[in-house]
N, C-alpha and C. Protein backbone atom coordinates (compact mmCIF):
# COMPACT_ATOMS: atom_id res chain seq x y z
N UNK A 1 147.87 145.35 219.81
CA UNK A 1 147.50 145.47 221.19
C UNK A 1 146.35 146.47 221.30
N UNK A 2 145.41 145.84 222.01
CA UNK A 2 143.90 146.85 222.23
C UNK A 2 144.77 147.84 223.10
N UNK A 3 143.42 149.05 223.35
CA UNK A 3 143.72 150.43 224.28
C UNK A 3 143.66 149.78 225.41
N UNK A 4 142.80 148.57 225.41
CA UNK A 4 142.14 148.12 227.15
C UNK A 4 143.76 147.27 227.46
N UNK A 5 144.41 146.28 226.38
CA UNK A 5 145.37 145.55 227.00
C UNK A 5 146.54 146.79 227.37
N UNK A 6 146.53 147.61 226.88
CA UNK A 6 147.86 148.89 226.84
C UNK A 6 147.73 149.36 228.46
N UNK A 7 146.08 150.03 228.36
CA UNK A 7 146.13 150.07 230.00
C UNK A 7 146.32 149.29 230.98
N UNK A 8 146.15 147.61 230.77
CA UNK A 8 146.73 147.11 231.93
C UNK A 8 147.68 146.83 232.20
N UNK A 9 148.82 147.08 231.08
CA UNK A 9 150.32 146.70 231.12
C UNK A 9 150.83 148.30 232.02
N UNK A 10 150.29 149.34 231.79
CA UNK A 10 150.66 150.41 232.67
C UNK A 10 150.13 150.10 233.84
N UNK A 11 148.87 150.01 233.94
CA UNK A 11 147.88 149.79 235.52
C UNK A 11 149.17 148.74 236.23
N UNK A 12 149.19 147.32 235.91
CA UNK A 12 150.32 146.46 236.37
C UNK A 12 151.90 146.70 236.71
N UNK A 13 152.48 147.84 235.66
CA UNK A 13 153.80 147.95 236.09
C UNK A 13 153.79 148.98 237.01
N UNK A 14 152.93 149.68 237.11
CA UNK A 14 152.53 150.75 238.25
C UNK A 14 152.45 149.99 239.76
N UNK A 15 151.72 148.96 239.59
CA UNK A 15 151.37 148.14 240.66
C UNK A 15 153.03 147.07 240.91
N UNK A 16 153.82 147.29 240.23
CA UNK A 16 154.84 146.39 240.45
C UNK A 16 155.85 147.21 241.13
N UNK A 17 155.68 148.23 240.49
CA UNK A 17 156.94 149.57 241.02
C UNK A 17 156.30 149.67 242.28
N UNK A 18 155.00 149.88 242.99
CA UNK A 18 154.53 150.03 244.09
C UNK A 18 154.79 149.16 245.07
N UNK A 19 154.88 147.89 244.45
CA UNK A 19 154.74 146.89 245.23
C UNK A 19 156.42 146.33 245.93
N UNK A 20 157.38 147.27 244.55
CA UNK A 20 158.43 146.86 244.95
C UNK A 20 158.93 147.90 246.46
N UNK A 21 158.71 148.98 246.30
CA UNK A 21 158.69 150.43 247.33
C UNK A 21 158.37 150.24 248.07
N UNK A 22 157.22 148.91 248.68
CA UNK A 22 156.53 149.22 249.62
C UNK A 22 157.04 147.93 250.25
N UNK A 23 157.61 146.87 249.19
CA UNK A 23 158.99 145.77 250.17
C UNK A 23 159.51 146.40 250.97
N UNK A 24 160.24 147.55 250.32
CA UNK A 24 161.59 148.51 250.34
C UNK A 24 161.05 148.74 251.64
N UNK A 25 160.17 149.63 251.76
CA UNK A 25 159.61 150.49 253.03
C UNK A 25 159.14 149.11 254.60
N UNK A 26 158.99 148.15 254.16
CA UNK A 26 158.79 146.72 254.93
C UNK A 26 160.48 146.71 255.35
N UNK A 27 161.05 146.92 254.37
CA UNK A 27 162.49 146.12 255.52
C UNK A 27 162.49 144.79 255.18
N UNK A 28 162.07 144.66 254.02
CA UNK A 28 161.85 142.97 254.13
C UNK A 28 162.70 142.28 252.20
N UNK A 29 163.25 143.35 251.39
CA UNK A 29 163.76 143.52 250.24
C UNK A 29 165.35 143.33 250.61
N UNK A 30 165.67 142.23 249.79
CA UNK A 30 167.16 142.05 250.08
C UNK A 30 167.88 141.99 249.01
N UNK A 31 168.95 142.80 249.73
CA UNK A 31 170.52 142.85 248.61
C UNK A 31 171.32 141.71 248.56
N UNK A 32 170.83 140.50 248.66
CA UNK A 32 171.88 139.10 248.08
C UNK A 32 170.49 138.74 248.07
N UNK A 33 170.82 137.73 246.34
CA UNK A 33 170.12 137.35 245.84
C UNK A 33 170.20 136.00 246.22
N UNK A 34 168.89 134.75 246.41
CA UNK A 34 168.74 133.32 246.61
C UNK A 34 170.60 132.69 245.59
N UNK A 35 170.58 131.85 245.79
CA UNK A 35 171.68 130.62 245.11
C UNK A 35 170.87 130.52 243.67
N UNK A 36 171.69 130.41 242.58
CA UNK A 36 171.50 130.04 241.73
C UNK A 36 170.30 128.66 241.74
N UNK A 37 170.78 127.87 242.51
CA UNK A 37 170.21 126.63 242.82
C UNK A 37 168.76 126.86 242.82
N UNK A 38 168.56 128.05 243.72
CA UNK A 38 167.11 128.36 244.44
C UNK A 38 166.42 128.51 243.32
N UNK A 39 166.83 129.26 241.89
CA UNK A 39 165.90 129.38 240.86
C UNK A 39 165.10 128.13 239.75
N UNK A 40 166.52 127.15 240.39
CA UNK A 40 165.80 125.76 239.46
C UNK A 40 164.32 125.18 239.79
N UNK A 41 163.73 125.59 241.33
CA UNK A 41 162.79 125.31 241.81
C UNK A 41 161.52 124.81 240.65
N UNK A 42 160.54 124.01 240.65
CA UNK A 42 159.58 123.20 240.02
C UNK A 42 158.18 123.81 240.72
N UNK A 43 158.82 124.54 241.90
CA UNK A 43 157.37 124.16 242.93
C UNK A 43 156.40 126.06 242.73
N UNK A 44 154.92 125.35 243.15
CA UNK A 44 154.48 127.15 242.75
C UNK A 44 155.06 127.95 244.23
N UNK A 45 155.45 129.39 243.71
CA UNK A 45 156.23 130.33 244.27
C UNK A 45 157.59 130.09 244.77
N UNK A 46 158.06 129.26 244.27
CA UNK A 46 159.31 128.48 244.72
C UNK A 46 159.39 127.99 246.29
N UNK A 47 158.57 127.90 246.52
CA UNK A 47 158.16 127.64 248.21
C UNK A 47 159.39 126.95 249.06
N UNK A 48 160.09 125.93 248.31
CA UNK A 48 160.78 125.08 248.71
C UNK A 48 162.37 124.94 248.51
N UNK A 49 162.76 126.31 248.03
CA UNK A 49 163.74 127.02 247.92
C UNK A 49 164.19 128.77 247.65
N UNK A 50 163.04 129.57 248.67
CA UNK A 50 162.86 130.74 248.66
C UNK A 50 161.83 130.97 249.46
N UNK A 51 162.12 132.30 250.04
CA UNK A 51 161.02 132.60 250.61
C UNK A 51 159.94 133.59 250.06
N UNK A 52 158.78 133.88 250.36
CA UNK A 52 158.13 134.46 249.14
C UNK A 52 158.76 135.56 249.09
N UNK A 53 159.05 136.07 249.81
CA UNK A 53 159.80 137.62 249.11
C UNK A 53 160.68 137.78 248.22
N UNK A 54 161.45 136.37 248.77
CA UNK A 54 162.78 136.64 247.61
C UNK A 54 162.18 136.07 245.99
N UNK A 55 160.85 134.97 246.07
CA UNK A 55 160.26 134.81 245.13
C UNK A 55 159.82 135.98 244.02
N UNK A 56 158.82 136.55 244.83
CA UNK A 56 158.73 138.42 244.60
C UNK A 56 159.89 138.77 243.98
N UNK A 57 160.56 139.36 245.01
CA UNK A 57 161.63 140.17 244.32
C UNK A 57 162.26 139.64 243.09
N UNK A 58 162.60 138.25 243.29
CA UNK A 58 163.76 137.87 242.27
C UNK A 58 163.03 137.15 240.91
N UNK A 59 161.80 136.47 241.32
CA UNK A 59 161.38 136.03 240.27
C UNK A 59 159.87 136.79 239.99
N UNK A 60 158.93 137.57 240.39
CA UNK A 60 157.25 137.79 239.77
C UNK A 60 157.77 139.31 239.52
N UNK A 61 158.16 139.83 239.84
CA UNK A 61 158.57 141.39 239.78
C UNK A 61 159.22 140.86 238.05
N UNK A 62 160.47 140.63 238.23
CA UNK A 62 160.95 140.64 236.83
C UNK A 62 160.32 139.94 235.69
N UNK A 63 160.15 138.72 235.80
CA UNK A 63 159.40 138.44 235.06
C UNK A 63 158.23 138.97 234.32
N UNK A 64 156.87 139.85 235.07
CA UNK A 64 155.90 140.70 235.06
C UNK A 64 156.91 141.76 234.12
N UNK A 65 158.02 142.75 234.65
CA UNK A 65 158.48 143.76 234.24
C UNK A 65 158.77 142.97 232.35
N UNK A 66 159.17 141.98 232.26
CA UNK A 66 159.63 141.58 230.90
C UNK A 66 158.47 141.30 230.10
N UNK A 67 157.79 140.68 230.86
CA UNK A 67 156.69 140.19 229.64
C UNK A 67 155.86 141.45 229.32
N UNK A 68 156.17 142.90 230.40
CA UNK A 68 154.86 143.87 229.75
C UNK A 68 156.14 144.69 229.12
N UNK A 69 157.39 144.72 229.10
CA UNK A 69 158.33 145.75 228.21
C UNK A 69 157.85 144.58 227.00
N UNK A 70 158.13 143.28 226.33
CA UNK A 70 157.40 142.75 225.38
C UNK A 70 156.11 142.75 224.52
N UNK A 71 155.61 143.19 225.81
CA UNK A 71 154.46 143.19 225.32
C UNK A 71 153.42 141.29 225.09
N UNK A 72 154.24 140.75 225.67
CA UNK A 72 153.80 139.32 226.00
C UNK A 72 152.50 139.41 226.76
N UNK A 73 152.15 137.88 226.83
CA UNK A 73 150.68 137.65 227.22
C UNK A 73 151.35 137.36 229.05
N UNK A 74 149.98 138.49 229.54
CA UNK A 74 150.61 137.89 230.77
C UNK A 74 149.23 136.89 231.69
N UNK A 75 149.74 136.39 232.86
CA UNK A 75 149.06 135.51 233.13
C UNK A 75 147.72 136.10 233.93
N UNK A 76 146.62 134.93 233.05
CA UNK A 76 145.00 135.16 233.62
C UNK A 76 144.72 135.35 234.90
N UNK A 77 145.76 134.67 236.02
CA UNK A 77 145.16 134.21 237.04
C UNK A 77 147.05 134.80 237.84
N UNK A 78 146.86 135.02 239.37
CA UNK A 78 147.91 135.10 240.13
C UNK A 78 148.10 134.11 241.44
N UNK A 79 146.47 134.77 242.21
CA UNK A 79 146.89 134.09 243.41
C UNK A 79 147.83 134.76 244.57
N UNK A 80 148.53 135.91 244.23
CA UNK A 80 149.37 135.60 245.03
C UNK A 80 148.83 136.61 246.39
N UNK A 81 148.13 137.08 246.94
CA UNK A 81 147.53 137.83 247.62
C UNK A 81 147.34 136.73 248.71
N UNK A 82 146.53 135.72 248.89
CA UNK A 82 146.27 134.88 249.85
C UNK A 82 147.86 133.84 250.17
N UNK A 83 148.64 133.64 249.35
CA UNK A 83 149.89 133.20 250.07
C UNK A 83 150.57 134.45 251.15
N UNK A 84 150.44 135.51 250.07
CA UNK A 84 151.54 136.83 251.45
C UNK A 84 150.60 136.92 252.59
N UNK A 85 149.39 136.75 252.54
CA UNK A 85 148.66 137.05 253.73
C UNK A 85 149.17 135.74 254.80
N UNK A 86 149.13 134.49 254.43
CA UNK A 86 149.48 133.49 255.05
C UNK A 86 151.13 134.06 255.50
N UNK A 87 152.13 134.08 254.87
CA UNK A 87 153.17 134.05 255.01
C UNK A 87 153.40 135.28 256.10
N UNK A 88 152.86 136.86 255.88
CA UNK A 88 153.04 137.68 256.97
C UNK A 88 152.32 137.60 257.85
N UNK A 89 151.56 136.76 258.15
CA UNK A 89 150.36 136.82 259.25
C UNK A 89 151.19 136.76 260.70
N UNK A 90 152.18 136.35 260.81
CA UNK A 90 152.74 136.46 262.21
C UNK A 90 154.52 137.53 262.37
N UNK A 91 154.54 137.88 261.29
CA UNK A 91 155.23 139.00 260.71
C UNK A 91 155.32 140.81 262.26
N UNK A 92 154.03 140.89 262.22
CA UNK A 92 154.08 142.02 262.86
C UNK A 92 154.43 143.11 262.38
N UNK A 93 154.48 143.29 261.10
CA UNK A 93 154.26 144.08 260.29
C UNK A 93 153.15 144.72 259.63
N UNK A 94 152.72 145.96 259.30
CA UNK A 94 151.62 146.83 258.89
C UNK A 94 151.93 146.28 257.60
N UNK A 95 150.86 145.16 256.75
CA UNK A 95 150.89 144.84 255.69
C UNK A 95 150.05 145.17 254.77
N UNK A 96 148.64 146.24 255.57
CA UNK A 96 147.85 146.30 254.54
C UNK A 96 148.42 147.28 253.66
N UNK A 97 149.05 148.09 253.20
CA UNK A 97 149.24 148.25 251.70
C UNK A 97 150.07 147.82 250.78
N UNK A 98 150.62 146.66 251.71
CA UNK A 98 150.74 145.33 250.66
C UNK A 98 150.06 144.64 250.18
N UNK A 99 149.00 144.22 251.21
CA UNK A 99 148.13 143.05 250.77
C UNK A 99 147.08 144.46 249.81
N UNK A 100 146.80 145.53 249.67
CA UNK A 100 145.97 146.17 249.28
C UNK A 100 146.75 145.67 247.18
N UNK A 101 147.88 145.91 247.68
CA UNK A 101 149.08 146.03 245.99
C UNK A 101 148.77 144.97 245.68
N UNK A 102 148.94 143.82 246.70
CA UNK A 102 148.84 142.52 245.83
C UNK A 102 147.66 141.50 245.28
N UNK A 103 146.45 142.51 245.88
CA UNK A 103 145.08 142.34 245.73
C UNK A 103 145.34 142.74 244.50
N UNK A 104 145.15 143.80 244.21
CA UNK A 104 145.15 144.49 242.95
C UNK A 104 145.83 143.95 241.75
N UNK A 105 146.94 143.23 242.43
CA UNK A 105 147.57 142.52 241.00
C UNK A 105 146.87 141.48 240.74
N UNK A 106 146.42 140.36 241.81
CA UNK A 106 145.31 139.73 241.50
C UNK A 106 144.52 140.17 240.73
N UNK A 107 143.70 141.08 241.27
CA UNK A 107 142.10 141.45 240.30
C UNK A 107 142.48 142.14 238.90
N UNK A 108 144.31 142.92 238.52
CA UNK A 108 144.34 142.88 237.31
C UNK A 108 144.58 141.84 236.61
N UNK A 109 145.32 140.89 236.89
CA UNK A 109 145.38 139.70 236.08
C UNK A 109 144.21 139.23 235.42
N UNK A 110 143.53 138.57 237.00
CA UNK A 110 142.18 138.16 236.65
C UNK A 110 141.23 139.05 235.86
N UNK A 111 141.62 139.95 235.95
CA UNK A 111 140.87 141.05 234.72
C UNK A 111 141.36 140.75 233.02
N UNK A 112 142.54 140.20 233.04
CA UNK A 112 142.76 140.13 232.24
C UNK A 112 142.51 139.08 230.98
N UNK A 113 142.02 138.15 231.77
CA UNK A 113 140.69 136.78 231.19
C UNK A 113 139.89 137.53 230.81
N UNK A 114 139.02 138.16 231.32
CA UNK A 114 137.41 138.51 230.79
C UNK A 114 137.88 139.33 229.42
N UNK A 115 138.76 140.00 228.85
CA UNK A 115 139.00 140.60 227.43
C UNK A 115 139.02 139.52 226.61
């Protein structure tokens, strides 16, 4: 593992722990988890059996947390910044330093192609 991939597995889990705190601080992080069922989902962000948060919480948070304790390849590309913007837009919630966290996980991912 390069110095540059080492720093983004810290830069990223930094940004995951943030991102999870700042659910927390939303009011929007829940203690019962989707149905088993909900995880069989096919579809991107599980759209169609979860809502993105519980997507978040239950499935990009952990997943992210495993593949950088591995040390696995993580993914080039995210995306997920322009779905939460869609999804809280009528929310009424102060989201920019969410959408600021989840920018950032974007542009590290996508940072993570150009190496």
């Amino acid at each position: 593992m390069t110095n540059t991939t080492s720093q983004q597995y810290v830069q990223i889990k930094q940004l995951l722990i943030d991102l999870e705190n700042e659910l927390m601080s939303l009011a929007v992080w829940s203690e019962t988890p989707p149905s088993p069922e909900a995880f069989l989902s096919q579809q991107p962000f599980a759209y169609d059996t979860m809502t993105l948060v519980e997507w978040i919480q239950y499935i990009f948070i952990p997943k992210m947390s495993e593949l950088i304790e591995m040390e696995g390849p993580l993914p080039s590309r995210c995306g997920i910044s322009p779905m939460a913007e869609e999804y809280f837009k009528q929310s009424g919630l102060d989201i920019s330093r969410l959408m600021g966290l989840l920018a950032s996980i974007d542009q590290e991912l996508g940072g993570l192609a150009e190496n």
